[in-house]
Protein backbone atom coordinates (compact mmCIF):
# COMPACT_ATOMS: atom_id res chain seq x y z
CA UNK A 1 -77.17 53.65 34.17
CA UNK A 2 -74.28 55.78 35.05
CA UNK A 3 -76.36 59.01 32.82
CA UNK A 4 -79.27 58.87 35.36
CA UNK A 5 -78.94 60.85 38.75
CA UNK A 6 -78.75 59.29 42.17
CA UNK A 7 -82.85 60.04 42.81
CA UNK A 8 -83.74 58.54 39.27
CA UNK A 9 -81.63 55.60 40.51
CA UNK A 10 -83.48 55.51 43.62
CA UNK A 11 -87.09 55.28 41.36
CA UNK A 12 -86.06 52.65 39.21
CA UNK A 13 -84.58 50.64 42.03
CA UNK A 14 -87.69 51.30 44.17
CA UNK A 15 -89.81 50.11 40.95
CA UNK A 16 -87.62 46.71 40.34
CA UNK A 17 -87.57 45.59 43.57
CA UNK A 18 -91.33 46.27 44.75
CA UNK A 19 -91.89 44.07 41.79
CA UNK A 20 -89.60 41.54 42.62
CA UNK A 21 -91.25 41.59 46.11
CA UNK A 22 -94.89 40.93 44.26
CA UNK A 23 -93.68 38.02 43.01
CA UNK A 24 -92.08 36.98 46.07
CA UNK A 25 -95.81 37.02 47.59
CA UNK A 26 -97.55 35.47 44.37
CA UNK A 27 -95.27 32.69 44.74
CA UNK A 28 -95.91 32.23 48.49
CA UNK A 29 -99.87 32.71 47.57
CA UNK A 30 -99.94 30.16 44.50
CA UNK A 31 -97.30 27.24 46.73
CA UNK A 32 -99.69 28.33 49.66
CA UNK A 33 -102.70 27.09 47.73
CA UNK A 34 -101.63 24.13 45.21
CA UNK A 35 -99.11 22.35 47.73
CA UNK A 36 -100.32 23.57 51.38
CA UNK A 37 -99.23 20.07 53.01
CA UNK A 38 -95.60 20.11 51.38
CA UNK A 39 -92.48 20.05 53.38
CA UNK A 40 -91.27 23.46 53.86
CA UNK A 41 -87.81 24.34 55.86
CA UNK A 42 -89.60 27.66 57.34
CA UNK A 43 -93.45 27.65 56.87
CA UNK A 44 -95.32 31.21 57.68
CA UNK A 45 -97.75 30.69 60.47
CA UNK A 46 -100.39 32.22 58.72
CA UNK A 47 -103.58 30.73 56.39
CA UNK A 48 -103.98 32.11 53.09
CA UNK A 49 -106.47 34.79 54.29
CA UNK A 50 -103.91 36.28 56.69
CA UNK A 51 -100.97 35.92 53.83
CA UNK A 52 -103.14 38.08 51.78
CA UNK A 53 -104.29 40.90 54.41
CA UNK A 54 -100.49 40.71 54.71
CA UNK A 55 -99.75 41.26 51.07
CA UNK A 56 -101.78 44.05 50.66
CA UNK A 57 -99.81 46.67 52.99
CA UNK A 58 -96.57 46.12 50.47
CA UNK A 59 -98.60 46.36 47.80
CA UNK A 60 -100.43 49.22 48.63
CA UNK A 61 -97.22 50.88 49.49
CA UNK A 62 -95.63 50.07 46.03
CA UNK A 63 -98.68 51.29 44.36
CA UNK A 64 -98.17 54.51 46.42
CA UNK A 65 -94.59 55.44 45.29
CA UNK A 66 -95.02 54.42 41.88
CA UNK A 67 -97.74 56.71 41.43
CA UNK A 68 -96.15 59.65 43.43
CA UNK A 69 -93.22 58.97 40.73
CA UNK A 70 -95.58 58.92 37.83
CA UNK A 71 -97.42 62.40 39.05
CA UNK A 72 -94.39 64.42 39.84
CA UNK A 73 -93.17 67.52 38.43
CA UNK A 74 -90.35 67.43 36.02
CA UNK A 75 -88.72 64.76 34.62
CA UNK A 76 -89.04 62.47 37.65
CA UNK A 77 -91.61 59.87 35.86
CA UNK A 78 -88.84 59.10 33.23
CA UNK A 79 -87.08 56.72 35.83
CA UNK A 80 -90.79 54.97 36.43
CA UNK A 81 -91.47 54.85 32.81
CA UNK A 82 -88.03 52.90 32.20
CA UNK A 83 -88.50 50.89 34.77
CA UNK A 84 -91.97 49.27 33.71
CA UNK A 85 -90.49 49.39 30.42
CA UNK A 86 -87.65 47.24 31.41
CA UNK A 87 -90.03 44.98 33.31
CA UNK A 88 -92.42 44.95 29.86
CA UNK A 89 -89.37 43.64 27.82
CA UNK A 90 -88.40 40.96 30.25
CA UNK A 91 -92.04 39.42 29.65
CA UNK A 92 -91.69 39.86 26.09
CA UNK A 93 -88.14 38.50 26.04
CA UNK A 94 -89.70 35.53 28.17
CA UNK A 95 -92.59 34.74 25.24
CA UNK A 96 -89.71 35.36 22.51
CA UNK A 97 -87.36 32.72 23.57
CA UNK A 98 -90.68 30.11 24.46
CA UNK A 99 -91.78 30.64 21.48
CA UNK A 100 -88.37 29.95 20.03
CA UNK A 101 -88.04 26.32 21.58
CA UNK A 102 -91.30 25.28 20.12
């Protein structure tokens, strides 16, 4: 990582942690809906509508910068690019080793 510059740092770190973030929010959707009555040490006061108007705004702002990195001039997408790619090969890596323990 140390052969990228500080602003293609910036993009990929944008990228991996808006994703992380969207799975932060799945989660809280899917536990939301399959468990709502388990015991929680914080609970959001919110019902599943409001947890999704709520999820949008990040999304939508993730979706935003990602595709401002992707249209820019230069070689400003490359960052982006590596990014998904690294987030690609974790899902593959994933199905590798499941398929593995089989």
């Amino acid at each position: 990582m140390v052969l990228w510059s500080f602003e293609e740092l910036i993009v990929i770190d944008v990228t991996l942690y808006g994703t992380a973030l969207f799975l932060e929010f799945i989660s809280l959707l899917i536990l939301r809906i399959k468990k709502p009555l388990q015991h929680r040490p914080f609970r959001v006061p919110l019902p599943v509508w409001g947890l999704s108007v709520i999820f949008i705004i990040p999304v939508l702002l993730f979706a935003i910068a990602l595709s401002g990195a992707f249209m820019a001039e230069g070689d400003s997408f490359k960052p982006a690019l590596f990014a998904v790619a690294a987030l690609l090969s974790g899902e593959l890596v994933w199905q590798f080793i499941r398929f593995r323990r089989k």
